[in-house]
C-alpha atoms as a PDB file:
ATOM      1  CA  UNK A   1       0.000   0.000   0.000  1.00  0.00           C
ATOM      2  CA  UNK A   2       3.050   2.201   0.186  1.00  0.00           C
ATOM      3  CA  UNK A   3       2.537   5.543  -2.186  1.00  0.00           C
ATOM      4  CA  UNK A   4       5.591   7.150  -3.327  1.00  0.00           C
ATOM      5  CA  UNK A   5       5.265  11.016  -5.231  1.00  0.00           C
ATOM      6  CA  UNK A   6       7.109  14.371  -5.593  1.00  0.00           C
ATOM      7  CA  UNK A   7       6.083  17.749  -4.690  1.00  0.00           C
ATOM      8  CA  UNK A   8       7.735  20.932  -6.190  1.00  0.00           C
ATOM      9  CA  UNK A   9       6.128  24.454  -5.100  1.00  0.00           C
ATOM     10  CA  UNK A  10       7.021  27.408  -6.952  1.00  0.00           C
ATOM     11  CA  UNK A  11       7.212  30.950  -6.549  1.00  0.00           C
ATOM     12  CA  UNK A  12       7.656  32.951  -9.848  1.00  0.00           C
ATOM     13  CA  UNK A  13       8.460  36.833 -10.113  1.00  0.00           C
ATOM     14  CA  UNK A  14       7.326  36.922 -13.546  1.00  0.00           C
ATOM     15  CA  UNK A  15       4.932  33.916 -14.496  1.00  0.00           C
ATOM     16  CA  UNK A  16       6.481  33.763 -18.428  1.00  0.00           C
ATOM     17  CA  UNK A  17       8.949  32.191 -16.715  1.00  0.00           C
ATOM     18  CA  UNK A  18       7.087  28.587 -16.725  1.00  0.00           C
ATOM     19  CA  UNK A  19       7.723  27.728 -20.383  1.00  0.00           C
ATOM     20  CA  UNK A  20       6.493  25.010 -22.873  1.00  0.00           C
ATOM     21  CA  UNK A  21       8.474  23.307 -25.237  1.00  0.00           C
ATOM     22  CA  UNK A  22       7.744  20.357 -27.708  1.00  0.00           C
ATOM     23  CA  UNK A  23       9.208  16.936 -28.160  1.00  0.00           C
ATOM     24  CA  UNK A  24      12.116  17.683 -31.250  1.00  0.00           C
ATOM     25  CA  UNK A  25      11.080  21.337 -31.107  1.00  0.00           C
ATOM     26  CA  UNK A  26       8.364  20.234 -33.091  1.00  0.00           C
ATOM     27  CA  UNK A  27       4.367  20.868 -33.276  1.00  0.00           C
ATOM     28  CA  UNK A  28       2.583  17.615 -34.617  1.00  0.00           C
ATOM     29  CA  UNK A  29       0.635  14.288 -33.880  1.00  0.00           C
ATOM     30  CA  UNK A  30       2.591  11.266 -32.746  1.00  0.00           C
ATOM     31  CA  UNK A  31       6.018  13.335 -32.232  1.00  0.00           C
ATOM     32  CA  UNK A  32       7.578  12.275 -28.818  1.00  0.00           C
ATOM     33  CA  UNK A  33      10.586  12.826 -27.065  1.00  0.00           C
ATOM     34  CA  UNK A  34      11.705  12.022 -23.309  1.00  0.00           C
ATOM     35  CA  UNK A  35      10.975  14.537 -20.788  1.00  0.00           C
ATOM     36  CA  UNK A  36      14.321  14.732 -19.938  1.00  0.00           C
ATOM     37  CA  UNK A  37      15.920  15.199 -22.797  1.00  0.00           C
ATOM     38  CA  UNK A  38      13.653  18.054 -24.213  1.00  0.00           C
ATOM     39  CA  UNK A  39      14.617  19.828 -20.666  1.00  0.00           C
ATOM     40  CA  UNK A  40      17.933  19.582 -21.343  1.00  0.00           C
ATOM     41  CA  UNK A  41      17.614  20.927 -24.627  1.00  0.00           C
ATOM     42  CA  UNK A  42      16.058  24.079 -23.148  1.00  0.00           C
ATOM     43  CA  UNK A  43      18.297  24.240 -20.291  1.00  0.00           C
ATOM     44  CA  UNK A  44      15.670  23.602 -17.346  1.00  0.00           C
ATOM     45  CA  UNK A  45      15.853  23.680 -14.142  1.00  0.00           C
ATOM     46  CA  UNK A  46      13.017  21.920 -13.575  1.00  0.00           C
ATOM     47  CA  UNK A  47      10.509  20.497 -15.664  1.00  0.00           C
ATOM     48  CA  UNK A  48       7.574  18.217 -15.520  1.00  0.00           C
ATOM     49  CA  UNK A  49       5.941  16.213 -18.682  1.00  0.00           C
ATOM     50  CA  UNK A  50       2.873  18.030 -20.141  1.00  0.00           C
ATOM     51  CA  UNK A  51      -0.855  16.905 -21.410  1.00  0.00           C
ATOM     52  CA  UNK A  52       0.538  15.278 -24.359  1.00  0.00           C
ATOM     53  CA  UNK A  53      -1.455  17.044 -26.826  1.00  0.00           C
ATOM     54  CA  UNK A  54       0.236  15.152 -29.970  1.00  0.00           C
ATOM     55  CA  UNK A  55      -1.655  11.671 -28.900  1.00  0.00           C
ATOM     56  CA  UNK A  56      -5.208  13.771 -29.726  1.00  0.00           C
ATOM     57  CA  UNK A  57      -6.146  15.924 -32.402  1.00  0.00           C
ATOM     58  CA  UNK A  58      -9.035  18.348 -30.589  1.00  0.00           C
ATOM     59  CA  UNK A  59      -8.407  20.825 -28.142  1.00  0.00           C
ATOM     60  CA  UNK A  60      -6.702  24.787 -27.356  1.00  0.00           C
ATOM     61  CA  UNK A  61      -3.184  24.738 -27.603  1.00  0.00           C
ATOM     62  CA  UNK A  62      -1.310  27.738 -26.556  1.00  0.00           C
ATOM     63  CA  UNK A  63       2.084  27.202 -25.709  1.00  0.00           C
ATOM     64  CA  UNK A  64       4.744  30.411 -24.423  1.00  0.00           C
ATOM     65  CA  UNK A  65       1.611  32.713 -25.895  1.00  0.00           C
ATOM     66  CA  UNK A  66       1.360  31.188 -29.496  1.00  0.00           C
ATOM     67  CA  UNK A  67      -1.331  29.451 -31.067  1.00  0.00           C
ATOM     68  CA  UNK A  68      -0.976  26.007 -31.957  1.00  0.00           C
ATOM     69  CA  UNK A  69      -4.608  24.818 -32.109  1.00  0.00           C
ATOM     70  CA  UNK A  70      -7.773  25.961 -32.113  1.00  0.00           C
ATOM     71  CA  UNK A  71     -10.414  22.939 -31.800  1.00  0.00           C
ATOM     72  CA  UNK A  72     -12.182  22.886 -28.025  1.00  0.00           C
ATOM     73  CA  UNK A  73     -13.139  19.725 -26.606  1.00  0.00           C
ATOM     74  CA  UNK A  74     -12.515  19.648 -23.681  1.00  0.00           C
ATOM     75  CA  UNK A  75     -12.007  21.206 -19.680  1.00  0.00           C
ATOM     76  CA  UNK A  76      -8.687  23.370 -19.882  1.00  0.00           C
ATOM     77  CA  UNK A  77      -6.452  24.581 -17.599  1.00  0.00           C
ATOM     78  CA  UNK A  78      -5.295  27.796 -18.685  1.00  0.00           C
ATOM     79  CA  UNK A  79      -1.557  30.005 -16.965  1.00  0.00           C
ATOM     80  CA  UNK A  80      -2.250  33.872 -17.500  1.00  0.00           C
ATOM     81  CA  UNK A  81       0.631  36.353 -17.817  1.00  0.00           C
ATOM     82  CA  UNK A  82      -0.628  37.876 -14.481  1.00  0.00           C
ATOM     83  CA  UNK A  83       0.013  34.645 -12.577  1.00  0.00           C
ATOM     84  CA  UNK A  84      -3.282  33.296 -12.546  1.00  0.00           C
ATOM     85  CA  UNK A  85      -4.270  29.986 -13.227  1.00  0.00           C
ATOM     86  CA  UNK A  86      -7.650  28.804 -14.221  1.00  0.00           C
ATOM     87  CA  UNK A  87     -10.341  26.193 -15.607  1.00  0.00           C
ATOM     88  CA  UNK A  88     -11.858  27.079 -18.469  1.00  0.00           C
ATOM     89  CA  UNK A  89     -14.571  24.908 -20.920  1.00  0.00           C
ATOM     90  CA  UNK A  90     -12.593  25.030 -24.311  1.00  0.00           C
ATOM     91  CA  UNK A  91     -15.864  24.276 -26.208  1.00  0.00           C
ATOM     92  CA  UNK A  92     -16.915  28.231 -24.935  1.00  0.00           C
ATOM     93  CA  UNK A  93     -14.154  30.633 -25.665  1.00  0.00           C
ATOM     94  CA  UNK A  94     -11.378  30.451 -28.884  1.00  0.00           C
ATOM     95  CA  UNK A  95      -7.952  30.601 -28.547  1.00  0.00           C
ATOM     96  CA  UNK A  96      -7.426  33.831 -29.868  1.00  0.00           C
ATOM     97  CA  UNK A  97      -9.760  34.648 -27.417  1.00  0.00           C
ATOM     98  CA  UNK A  98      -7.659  33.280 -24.664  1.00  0.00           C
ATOM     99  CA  UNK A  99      -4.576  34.763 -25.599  1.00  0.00           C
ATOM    100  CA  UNK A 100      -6.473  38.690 -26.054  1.00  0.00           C
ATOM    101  CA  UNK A 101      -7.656  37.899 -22.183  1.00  0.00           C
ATOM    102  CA  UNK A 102      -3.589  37.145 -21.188  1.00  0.00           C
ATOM    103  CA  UNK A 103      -3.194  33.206 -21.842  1.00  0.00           C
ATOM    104  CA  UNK A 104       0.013  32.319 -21.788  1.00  0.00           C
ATOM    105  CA  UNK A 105      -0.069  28.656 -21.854  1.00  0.00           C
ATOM    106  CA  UNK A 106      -2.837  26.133 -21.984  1.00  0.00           C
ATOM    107  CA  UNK A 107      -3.281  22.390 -21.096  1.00  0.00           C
ATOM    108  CA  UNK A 108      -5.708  20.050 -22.714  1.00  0.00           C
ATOM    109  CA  UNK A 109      -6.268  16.321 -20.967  1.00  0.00           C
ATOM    110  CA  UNK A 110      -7.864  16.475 -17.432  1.00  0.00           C
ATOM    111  CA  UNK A 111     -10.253  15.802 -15.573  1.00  0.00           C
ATOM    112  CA  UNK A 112      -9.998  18.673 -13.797  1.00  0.00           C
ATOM    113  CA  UNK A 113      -9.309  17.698  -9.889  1.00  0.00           C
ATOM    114  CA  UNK A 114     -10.088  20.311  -7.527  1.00  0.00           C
ATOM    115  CA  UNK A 115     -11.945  23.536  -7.408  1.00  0.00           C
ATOM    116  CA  UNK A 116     -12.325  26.718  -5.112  1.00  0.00           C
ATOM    117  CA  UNK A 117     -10.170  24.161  -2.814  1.00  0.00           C
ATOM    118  CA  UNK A 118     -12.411  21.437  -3.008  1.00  0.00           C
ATOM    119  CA  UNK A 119     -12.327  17.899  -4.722  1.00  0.00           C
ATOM    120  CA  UNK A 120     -14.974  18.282  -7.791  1.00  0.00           C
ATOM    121  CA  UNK A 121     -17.344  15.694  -7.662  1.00  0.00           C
ATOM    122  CA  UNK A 122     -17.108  12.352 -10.592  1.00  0.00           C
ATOM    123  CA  UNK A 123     -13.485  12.682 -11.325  1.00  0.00           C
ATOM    124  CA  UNK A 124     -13.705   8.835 -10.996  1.00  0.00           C
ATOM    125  CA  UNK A 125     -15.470   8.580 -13.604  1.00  0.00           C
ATOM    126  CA  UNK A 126     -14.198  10.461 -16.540  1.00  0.00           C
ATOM    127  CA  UNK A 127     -12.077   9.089 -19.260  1.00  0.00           C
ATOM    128  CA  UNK A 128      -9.846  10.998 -21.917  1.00  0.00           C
ATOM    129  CA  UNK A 129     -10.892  10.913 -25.320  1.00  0.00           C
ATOM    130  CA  UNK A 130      -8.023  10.650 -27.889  1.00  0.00           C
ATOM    131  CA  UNK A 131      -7.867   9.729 -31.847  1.00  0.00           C
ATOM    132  CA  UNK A 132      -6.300   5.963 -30.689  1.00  0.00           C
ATOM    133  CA  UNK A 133      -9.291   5.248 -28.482  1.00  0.00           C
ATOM    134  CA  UNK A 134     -10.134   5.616 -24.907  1.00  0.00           C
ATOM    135  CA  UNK A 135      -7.615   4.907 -22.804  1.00  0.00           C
ATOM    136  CA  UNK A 136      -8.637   4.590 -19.527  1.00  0.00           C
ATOM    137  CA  UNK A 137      -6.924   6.756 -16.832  1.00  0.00           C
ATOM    138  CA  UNK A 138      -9.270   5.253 -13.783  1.00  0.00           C
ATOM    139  CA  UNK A 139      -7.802   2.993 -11.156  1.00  0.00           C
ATOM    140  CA  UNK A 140      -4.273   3.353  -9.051  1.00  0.00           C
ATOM    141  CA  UNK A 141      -1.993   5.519 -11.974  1.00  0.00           C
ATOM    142  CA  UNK A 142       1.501   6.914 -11.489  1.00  0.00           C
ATOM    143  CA  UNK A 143       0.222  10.322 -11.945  1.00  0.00           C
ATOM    144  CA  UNK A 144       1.469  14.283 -13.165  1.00  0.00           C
ATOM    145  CA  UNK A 145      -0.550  16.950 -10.965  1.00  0.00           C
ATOM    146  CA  UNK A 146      -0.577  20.543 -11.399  1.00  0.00           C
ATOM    147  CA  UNK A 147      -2.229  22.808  -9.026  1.00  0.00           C
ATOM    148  CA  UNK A 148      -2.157  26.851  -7.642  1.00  0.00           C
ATOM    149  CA  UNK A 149      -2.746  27.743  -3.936  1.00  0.00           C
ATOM    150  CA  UNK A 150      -4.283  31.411  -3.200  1.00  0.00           C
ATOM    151  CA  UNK A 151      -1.368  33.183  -3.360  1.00  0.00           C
ATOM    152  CA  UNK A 152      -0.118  32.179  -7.251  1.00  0.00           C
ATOM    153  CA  UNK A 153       2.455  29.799  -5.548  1.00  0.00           C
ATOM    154  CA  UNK A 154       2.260  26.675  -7.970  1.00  0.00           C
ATOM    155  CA  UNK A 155       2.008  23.407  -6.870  1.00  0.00           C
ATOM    156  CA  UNK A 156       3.314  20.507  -9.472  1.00  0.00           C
ATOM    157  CA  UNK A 157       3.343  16.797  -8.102  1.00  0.00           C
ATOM    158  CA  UNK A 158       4.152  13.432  -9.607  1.00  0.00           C
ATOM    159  CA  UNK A 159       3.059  10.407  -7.846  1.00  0.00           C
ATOM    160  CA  UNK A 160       5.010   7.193  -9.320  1.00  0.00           C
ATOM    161  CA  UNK A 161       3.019   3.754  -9.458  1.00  0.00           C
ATOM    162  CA  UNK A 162       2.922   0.132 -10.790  1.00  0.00           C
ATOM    163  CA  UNK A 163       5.869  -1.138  -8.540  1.00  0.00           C
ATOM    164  CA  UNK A 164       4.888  -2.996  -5.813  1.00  0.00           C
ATOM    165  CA  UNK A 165       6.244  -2.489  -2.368  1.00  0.00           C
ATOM    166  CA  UNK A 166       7.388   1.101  -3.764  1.00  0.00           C
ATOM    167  CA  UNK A 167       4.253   2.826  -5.030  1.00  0.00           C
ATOM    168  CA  UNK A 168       0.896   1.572  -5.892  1.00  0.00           C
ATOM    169  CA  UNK A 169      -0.159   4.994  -7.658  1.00  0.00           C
ATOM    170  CA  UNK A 170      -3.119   6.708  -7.055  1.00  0.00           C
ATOM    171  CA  UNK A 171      -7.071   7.134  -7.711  1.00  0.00           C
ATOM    172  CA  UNK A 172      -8.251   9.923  -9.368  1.00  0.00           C
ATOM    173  CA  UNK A 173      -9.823  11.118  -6.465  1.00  0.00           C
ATOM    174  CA  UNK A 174      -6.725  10.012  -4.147  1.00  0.00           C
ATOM    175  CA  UNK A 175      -4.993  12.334  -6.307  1.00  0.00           C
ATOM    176  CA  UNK A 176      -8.060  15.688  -6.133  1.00  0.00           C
ATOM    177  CA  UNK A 177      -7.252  14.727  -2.140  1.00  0.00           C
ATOM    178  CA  UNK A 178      -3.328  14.917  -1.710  1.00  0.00           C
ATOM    179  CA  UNK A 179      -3.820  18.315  -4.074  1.00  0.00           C
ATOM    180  CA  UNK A 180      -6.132  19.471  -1.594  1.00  0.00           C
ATOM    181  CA  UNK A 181      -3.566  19.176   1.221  1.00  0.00           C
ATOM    182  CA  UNK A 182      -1.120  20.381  -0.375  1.00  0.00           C
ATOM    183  CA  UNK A 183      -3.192  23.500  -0.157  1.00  0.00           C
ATOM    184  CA  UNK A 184      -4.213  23.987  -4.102  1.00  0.00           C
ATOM    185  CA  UNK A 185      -7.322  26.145  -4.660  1.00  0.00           C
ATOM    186  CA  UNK A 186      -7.451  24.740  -8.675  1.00  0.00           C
ATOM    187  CA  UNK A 187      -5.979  21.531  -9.526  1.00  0.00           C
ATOM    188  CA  UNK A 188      -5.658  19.452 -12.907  1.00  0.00           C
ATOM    189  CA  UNK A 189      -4.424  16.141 -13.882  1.00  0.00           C
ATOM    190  CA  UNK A 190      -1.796  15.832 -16.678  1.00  0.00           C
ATOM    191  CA  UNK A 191      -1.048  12.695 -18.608  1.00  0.00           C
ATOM    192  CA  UNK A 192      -0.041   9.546 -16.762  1.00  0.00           C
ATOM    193  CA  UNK A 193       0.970   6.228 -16.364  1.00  0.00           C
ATOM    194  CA  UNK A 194       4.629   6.095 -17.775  1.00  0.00           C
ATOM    195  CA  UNK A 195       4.906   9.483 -19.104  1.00  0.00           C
ATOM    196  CA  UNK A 196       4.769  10.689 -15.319  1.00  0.00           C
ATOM    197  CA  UNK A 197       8.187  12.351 -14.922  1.00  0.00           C
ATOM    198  CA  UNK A 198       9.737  14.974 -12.796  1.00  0.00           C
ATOM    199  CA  UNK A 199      12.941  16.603 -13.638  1.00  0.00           C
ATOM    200  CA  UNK A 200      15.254  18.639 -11.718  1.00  0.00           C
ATOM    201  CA  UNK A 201      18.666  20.009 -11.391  1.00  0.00           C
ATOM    202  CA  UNK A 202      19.896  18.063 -14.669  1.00  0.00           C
ATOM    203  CA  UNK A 203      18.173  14.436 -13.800  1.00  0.00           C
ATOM    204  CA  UNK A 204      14.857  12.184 -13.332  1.00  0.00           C
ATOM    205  CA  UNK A 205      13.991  12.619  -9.434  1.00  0.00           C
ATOM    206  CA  UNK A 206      11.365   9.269  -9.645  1.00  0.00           C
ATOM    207  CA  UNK A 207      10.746   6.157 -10.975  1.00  0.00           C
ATOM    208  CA  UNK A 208       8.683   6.756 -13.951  1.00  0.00           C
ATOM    209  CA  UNK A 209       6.527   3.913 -15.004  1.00  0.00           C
ATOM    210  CA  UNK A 210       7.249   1.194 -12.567  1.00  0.00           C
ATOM    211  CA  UNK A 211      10.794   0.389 -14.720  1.00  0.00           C
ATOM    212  CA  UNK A 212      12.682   3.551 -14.172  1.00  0.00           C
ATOM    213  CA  UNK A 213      12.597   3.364 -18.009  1.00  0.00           C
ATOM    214  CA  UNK A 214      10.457   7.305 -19.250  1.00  0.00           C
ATOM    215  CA  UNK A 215       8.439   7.132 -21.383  1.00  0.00           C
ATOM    216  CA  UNK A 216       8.427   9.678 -24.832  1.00  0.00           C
ATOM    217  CA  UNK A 217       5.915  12.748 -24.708  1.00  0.00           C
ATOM    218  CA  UNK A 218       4.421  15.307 -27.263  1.00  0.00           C
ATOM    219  CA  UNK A 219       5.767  18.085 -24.518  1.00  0.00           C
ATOM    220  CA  UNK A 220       6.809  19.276 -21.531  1.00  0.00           C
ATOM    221  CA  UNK A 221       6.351  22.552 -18.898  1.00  0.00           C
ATOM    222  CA  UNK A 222       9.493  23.522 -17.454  1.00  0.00           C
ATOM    223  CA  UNK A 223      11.554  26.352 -15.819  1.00  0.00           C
ATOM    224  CA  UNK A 224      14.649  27.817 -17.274  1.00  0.00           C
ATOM    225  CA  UNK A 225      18.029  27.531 -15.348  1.00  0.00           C
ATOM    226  CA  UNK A 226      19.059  31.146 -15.701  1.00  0.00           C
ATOM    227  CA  UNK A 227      21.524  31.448 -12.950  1.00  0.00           C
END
């Protein structure tokens, strides 16, 4: 029953500072690189994998204020140039939209997990649609959390899973509760399972997958080493 998962908070002066980047610098379906190695490219501090918006074709995708995509499907999470962080239904705005209102970077898989600081109700439920088929996210996941508390601090977790005796993952709604506290006002799950990976100070800090062993992503968010 033991549960293993990482917690970074951060503070940022200027909130441009939490970046997006693709797998081989590259915007497309099926284009995947390991989260590690596209934060090395971009000289990261830290970085965590993203929503993995190449394995679907539908929903907003802004990334470092440009539009990639325009197709709502979905509950987003959107990062504002002021700091602020919010859920928003893609299917009732546009992107351009977004980015006239200050939308600096948007994520597209979900559910979203917790709201005005509480756990929003049939997260267990909900599966992600993508254009391979449903693949269901339900049940005890390694999983990639991102979160805000009331003061802008962010909150980004990843809880590592399918090794027994080391980490058994997490529910959905295990996950909505650990965000909770951990003090987040708005949280939002990320894509999973073995793409779970957080990255710090030039090196994997867990055990992605079970194996160790990442696994490729469409992208990543991360934080420039600028020292």
């Amino acid at each position: 029953n033991t549960v293993t998962y990482y917690v970074a908070t951060v503070d940022l002066s200027d909130a441009t500072a939490l970046r997006s980047a693709f797998a081989n610098d590259s915007f497309g379906l099926n284009i995947t690189e390991n989260t590690s190695d596209i934060a090395a490219d971009r000289g990261a501090i830290f970085a965590i994998n993203g929503d993995y918006y190449g394995f679907r074709d539908t929903g907003i995708v802004i990334r470092n204020g440009v539009i990639y995509r325009d197709d709502g499907a979905r509950e987003g999470l959107a990062f504002y140039r002021d700091g602020s962080v919010k859920l928003y239904d893609e299917t009732a705005t546009t992107a351009q939209e977004l980015v006239d209102d200050g939308v600096w970077n948007t994520l597209s898989f979900g559910p979203a997990l917790v709201e005005n600081g509480s756990v929003i109700s049939g997260i267990d439920t909900v599966e992600v649609d993508t254009n391979f088929g449903n693949h269901s996210i339900q049940g005890e996941q390694p999983r990639t959390l991102v979160g805000v508390k009331a003061d802008g601090t962010l909150v980004f977790v990843v809880v590592d899973g399918r090794s027994t005796g080391y980490s058994k993952g997490m529910t959905m709604t295990e996950a909505a509760e650990l965000m909770v506290s951990l003090g987040c006002e708005t949280a939002y799950n990320l894509d999973g399972g073995g793409s779970s990976t957080m990255y710090f100070n030039g090196g994997v800090v867990n055990y992605p997958g079970g194996t160790g062993n990442e696994r490729g992503t469409s992208d990543i968010l991360y934080i420039e080493d600028l020292s």
